[in-house]
PDB file of N, CA and C in Angstrom:
ATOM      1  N   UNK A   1    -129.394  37.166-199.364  1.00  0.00           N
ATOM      2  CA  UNK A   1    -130.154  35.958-199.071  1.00  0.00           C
ATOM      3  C   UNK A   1    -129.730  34.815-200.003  1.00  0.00           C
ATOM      4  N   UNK A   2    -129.882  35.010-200.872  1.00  0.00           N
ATOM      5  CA  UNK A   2    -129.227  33.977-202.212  1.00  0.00           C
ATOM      6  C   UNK A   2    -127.802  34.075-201.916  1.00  0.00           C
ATOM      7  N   UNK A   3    -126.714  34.586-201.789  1.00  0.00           N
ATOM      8  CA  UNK A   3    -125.529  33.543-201.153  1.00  0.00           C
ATOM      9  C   UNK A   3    -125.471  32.730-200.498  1.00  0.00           C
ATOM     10  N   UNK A   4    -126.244  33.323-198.978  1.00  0.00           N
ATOM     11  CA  UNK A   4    -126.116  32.825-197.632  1.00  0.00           C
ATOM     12  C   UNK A   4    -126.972  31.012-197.902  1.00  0.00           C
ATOM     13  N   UNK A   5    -127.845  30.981-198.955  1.00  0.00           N
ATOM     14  CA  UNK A   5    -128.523  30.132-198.966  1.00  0.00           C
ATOM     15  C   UNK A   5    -127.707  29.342-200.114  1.00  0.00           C
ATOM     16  N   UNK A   6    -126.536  29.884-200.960  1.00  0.00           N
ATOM     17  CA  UNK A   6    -126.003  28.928-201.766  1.00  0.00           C
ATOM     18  C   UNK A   6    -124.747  28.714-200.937  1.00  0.00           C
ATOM     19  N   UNK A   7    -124.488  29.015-199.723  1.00  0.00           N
ATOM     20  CA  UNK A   7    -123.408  28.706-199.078  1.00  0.00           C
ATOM     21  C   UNK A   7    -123.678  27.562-197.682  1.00  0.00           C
ATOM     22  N   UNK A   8    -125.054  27.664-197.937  1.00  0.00           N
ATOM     23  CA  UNK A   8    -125.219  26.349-196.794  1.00  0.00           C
ATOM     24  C   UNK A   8    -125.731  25.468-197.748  1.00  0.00           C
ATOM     25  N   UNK A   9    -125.991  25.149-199.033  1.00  0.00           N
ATOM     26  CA  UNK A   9    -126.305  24.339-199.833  1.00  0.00           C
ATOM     27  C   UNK A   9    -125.214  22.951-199.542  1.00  0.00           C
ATOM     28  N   UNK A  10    -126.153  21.971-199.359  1.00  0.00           N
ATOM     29  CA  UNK A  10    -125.144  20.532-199.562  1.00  0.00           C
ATOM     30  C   UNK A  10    -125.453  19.949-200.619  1.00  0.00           C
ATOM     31  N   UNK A  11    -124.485  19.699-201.302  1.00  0.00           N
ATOM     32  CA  UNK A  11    -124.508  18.797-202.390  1.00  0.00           C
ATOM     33  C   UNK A  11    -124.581  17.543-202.063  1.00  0.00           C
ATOM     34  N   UNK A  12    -125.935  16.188-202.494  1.00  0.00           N
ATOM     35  CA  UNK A  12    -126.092  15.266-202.202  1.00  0.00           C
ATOM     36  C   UNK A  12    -124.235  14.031-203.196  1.00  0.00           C
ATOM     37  N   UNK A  13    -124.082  13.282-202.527  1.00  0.00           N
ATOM     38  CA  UNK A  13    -123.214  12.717-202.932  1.00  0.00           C
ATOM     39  C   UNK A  13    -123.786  11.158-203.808  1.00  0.00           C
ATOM     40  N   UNK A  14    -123.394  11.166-204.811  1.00  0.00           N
ATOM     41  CA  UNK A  14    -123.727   9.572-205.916  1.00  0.00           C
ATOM     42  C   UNK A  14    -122.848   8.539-204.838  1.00  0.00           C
ATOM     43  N   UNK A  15    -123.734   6.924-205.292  1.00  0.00           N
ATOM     44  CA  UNK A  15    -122.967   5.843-204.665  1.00  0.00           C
ATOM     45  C   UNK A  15    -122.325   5.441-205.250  1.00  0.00           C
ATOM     46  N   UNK A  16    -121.081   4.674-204.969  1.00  0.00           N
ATOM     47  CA  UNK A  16    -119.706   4.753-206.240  1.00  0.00           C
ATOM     48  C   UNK A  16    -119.968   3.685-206.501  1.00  0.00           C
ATOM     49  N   UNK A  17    -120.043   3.361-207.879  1.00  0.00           N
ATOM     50  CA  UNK A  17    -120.410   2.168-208.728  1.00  0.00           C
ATOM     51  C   UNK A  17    -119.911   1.015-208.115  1.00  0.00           C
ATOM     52  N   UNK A  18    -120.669  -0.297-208.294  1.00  0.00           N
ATOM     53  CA  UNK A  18    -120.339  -1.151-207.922  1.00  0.00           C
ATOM     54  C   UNK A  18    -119.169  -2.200-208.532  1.00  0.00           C
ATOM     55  N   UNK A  19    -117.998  -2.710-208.009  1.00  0.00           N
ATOM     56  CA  UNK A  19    -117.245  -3.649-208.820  1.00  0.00           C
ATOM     57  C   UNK A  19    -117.034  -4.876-208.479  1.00  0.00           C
ATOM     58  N   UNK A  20    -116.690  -5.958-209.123  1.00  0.00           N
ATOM     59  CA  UNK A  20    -117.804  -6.152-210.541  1.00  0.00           C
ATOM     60  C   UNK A  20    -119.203  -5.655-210.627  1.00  0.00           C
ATOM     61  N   UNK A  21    -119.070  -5.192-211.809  1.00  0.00           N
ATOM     62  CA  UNK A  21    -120.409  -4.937-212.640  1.00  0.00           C
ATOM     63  C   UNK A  21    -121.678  -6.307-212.238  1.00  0.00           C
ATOM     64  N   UNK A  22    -122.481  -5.759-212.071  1.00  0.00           N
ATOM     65  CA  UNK A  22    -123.724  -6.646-211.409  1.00  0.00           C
ATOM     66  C   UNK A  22    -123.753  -7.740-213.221  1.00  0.00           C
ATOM     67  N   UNK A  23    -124.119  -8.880-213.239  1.00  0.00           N
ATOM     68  CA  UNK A  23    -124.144  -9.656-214.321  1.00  0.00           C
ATOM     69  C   UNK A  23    -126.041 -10.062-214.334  1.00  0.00           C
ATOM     70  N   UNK A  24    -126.320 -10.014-215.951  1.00  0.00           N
ATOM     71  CA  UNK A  24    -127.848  -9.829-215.532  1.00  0.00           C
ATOM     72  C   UNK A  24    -128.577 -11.322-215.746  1.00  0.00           C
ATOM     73  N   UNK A  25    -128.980 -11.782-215.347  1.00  0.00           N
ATOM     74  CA  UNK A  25    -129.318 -13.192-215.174  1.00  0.00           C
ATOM     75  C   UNK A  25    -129.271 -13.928-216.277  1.00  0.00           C
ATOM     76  N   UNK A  26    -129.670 -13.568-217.821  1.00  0.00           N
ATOM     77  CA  UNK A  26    -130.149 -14.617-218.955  1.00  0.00           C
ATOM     78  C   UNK A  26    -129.399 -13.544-219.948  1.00  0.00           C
ATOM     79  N   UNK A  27    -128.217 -14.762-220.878  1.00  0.00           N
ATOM     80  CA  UNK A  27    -127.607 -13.841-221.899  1.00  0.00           C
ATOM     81  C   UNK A  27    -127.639 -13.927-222.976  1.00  0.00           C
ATOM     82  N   UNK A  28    -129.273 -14.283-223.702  1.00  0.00           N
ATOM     83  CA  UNK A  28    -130.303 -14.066-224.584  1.00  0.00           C
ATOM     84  C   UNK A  28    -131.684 -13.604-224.118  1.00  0.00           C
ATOM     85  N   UNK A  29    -131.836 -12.691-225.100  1.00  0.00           N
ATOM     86  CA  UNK A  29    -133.152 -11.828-224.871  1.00  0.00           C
ATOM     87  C   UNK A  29    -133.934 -11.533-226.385  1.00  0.00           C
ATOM     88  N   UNK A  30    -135.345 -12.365-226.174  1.00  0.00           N
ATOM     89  CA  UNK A  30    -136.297 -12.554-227.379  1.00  0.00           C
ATOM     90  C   UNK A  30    -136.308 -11.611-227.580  1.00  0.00           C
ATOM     91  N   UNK A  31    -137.685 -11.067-228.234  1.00  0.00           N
ATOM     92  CA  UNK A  31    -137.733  -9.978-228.461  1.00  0.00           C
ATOM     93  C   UNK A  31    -139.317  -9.613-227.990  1.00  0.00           C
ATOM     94  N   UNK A  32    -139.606 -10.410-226.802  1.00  0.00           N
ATOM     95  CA  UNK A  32    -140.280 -10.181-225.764  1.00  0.00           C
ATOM     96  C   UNK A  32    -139.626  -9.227-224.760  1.00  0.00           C
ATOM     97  N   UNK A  33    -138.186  -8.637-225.244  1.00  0.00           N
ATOM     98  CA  UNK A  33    -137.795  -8.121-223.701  1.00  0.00           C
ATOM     99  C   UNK A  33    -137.880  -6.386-224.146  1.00  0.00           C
ATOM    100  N   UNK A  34    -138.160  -6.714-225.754  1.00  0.00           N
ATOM    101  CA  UNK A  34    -138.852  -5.000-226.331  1.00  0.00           C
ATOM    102  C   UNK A  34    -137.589  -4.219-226.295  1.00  0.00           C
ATOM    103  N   UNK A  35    -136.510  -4.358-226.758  1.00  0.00           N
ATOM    104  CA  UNK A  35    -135.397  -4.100-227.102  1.00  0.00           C
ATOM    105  C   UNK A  35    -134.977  -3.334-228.451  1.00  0.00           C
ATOM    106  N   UNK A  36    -134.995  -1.812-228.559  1.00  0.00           N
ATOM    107  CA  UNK A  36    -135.646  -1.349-229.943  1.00  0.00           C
ATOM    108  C   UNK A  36    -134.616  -0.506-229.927  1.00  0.00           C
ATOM    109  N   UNK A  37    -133.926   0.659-229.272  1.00  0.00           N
ATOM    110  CA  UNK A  37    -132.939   1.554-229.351  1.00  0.00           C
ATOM    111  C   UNK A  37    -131.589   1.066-229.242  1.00  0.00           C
ATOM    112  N   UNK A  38    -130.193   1.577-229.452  1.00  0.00           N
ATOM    113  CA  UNK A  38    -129.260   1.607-229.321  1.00  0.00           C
ATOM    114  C   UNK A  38    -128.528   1.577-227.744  1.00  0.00           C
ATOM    115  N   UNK A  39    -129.479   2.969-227.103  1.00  0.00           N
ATOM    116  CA  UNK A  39    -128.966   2.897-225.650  1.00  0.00           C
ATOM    117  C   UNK A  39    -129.273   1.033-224.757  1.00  0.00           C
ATOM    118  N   UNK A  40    -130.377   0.855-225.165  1.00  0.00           N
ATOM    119  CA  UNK A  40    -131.046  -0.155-224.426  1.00  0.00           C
ATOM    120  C   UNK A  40    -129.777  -1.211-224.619  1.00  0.00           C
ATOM    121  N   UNK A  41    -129.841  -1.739-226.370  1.00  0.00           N
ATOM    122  CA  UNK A  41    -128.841  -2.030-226.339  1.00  0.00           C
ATOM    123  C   UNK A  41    -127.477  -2.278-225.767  1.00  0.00           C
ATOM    124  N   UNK A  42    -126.994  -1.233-225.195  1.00  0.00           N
ATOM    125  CA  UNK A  42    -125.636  -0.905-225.018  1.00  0.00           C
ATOM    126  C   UNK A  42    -126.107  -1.091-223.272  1.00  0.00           C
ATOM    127  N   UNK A  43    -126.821  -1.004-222.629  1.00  0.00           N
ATOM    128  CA  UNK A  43    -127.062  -0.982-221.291  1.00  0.00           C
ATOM    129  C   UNK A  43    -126.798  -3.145-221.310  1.00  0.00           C
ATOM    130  N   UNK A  44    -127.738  -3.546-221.957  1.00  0.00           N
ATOM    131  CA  UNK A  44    -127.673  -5.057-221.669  1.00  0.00           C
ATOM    132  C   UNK A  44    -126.565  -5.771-222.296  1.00  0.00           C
ATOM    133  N   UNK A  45    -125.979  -5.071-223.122  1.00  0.00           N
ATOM    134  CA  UNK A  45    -124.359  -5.747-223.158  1.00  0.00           C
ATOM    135  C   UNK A  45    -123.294  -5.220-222.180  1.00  0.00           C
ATOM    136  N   UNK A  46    -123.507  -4.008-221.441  1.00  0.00           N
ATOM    137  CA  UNK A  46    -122.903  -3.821-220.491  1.00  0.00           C
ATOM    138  C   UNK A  46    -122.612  -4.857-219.483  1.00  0.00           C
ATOM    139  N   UNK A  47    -124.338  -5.351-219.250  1.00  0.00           N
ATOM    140  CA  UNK A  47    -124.462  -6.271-218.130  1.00  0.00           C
ATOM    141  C   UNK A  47    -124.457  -7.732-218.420  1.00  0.00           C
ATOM    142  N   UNK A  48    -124.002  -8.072-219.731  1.00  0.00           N
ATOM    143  CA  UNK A  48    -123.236  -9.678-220.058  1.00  0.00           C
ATOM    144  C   UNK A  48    -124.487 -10.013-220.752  1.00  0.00           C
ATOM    145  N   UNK A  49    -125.355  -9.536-221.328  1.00  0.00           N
ATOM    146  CA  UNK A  49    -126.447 -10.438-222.231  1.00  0.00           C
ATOM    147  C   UNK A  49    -125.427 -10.091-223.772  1.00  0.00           C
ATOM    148  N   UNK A  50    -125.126 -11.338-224.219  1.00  0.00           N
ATOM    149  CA  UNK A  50    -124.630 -11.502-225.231  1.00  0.00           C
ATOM    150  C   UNK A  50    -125.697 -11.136-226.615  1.00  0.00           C
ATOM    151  N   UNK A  51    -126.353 -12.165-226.535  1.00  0.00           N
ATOM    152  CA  UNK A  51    -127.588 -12.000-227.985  1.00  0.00           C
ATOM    153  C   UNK A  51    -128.737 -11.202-227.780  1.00  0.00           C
ATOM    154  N   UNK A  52    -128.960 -10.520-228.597  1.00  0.00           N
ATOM    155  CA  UNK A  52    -130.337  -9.455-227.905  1.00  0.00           C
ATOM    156  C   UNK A  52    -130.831  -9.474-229.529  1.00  0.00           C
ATOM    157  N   UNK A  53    -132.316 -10.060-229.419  1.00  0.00           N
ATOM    158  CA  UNK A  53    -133.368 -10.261-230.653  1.00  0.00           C
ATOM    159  C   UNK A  53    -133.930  -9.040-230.793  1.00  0.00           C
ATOM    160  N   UNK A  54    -134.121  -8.278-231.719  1.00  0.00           N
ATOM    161  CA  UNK A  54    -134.911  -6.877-232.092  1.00  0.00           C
ATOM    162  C   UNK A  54    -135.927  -6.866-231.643  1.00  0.00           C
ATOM    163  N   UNK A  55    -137.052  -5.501-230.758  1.00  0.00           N
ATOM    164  CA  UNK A  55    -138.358  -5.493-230.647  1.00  0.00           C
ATOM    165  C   UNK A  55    -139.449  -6.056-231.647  1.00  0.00           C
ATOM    166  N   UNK A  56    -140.263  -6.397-231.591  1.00  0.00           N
ATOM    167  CA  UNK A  56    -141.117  -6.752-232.509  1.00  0.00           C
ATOM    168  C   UNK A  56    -141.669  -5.852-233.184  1.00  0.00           C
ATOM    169  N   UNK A  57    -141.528  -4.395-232.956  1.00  0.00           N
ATOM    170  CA  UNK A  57    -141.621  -3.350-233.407  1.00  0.00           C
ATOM    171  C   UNK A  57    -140.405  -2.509-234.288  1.00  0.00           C
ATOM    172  N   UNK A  58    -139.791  -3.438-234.502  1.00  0.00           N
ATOM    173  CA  UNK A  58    -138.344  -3.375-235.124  1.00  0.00           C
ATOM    174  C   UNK A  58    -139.027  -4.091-236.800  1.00  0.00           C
ATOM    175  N   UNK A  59    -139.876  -4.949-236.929  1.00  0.00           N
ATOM    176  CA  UNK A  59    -140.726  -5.856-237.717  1.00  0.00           C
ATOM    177  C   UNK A  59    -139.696  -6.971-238.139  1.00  0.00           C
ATOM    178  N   UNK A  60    -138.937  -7.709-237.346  1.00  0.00           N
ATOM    179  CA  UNK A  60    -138.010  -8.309-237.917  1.00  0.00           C
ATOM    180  C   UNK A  60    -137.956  -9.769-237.308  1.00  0.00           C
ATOM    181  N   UNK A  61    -139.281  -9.777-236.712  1.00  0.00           N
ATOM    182  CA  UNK A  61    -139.914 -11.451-236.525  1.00  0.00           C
ATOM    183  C   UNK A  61    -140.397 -11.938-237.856  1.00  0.00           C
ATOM    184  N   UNK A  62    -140.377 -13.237-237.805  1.00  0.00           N
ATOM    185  CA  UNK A  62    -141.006 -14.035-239.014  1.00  0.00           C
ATOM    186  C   UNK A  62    -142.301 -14.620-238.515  1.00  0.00           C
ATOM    187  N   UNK A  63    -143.338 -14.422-238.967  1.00  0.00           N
ATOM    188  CA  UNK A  63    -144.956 -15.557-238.777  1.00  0.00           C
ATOM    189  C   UNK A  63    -145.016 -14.956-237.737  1.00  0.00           C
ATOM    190  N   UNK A  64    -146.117 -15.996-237.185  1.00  0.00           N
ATOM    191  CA  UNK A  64    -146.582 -15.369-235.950  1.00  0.00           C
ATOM    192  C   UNK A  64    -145.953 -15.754-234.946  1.00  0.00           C
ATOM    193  N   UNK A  65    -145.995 -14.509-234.079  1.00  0.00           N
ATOM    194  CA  UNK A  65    -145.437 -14.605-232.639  1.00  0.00           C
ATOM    195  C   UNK A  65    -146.760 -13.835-231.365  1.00  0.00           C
ATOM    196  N   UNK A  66    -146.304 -14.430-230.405  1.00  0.00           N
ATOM    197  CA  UNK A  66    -147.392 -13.776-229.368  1.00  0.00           C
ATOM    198  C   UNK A  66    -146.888 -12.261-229.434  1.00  0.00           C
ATOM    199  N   UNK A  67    -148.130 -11.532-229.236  1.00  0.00           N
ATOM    200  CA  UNK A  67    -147.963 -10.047-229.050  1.00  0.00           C
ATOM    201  C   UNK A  67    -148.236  -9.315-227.524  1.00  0.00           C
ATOM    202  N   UNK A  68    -148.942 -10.380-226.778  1.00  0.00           N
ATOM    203  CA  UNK A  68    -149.410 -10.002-225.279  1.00  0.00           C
ATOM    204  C   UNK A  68    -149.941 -11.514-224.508  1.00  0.00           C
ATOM    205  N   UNK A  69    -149.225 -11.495-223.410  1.00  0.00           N
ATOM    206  CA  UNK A  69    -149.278 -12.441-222.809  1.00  0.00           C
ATOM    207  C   UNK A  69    -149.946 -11.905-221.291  1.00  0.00           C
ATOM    208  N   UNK A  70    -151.497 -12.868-220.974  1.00  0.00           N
ATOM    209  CA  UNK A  70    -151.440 -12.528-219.707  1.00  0.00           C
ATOM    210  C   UNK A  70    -151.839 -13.655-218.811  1.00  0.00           C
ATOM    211  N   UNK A  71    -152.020 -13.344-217.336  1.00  0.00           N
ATOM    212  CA  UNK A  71    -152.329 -14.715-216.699  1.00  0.00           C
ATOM    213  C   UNK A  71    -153.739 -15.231-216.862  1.00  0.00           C
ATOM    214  N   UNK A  72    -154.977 -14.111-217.069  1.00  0.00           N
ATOM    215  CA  UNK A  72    -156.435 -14.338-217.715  1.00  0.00           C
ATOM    216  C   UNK A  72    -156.735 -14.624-218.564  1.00  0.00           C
ATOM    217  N   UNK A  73    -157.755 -15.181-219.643  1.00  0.00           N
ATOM    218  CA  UNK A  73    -158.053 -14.783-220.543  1.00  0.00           C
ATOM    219  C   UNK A  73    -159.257 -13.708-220.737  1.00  0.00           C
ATOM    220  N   UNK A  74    -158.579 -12.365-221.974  1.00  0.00           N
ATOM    221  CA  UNK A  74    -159.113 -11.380-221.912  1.00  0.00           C
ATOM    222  C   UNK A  74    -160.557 -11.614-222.243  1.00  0.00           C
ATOM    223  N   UNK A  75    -161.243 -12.482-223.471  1.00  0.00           N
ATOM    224  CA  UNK A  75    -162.334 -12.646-224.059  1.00  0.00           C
ATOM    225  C   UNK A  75    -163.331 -13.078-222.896  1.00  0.00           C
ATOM    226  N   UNK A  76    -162.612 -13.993-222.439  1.00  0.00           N
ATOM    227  CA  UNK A  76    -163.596 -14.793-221.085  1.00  0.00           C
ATOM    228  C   UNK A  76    -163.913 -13.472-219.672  1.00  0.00           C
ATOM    229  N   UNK A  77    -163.081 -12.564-219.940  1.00  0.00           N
ATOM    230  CA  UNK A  77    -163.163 -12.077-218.641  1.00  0.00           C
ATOM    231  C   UNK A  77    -164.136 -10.670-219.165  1.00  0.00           C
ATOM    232  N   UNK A  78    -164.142  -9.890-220.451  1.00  0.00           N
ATOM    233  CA  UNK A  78    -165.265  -8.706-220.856  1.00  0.00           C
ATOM    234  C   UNK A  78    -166.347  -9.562-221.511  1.00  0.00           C
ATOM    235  N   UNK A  79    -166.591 -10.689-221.459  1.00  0.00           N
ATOM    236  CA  UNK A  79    -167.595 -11.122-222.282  1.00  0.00           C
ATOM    237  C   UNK A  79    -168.928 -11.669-221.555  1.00  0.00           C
TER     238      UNK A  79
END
């Protein structure tokens, strides 16, 4: 049973990368875009973002910066 069933097995096929490389719209990124690992890194210079600012969790902002941005305000809306 286990042959017969690894012999009708299809292997799904990957889509072959696209060329040119897709280019990603803006080639600076604050550190609103939460940019903290190496891989991440290496993914958005792949795709042409030149300058990439550390997460803010990296602690390598100066003063204050916004930490959460939304379209409500939170106080007005539980209060």
């Amino acid at each position: 049973l286990d042959t017969a069933r690894l012999q009708s097995y299809k292997r799904g096929s990957r889509k072959p990368v696209s060329q040119p490389a897709p280019v990603y719209p803006q080639t600076h990124l604050s550190f609103l875009a939460n940019v903290y690992n190496q891989k991440a890194r290496e993914f958005y210079h792949r795709y042409g973002v030149q300058l990439i600012d550390a997460a803010y969790e990296a602690h390598e902002e100066k003063g204050e910066v916004p930490v959460m941005i939304t379209k409500h305000c939170l106080r007005f809306a539980f209060n």
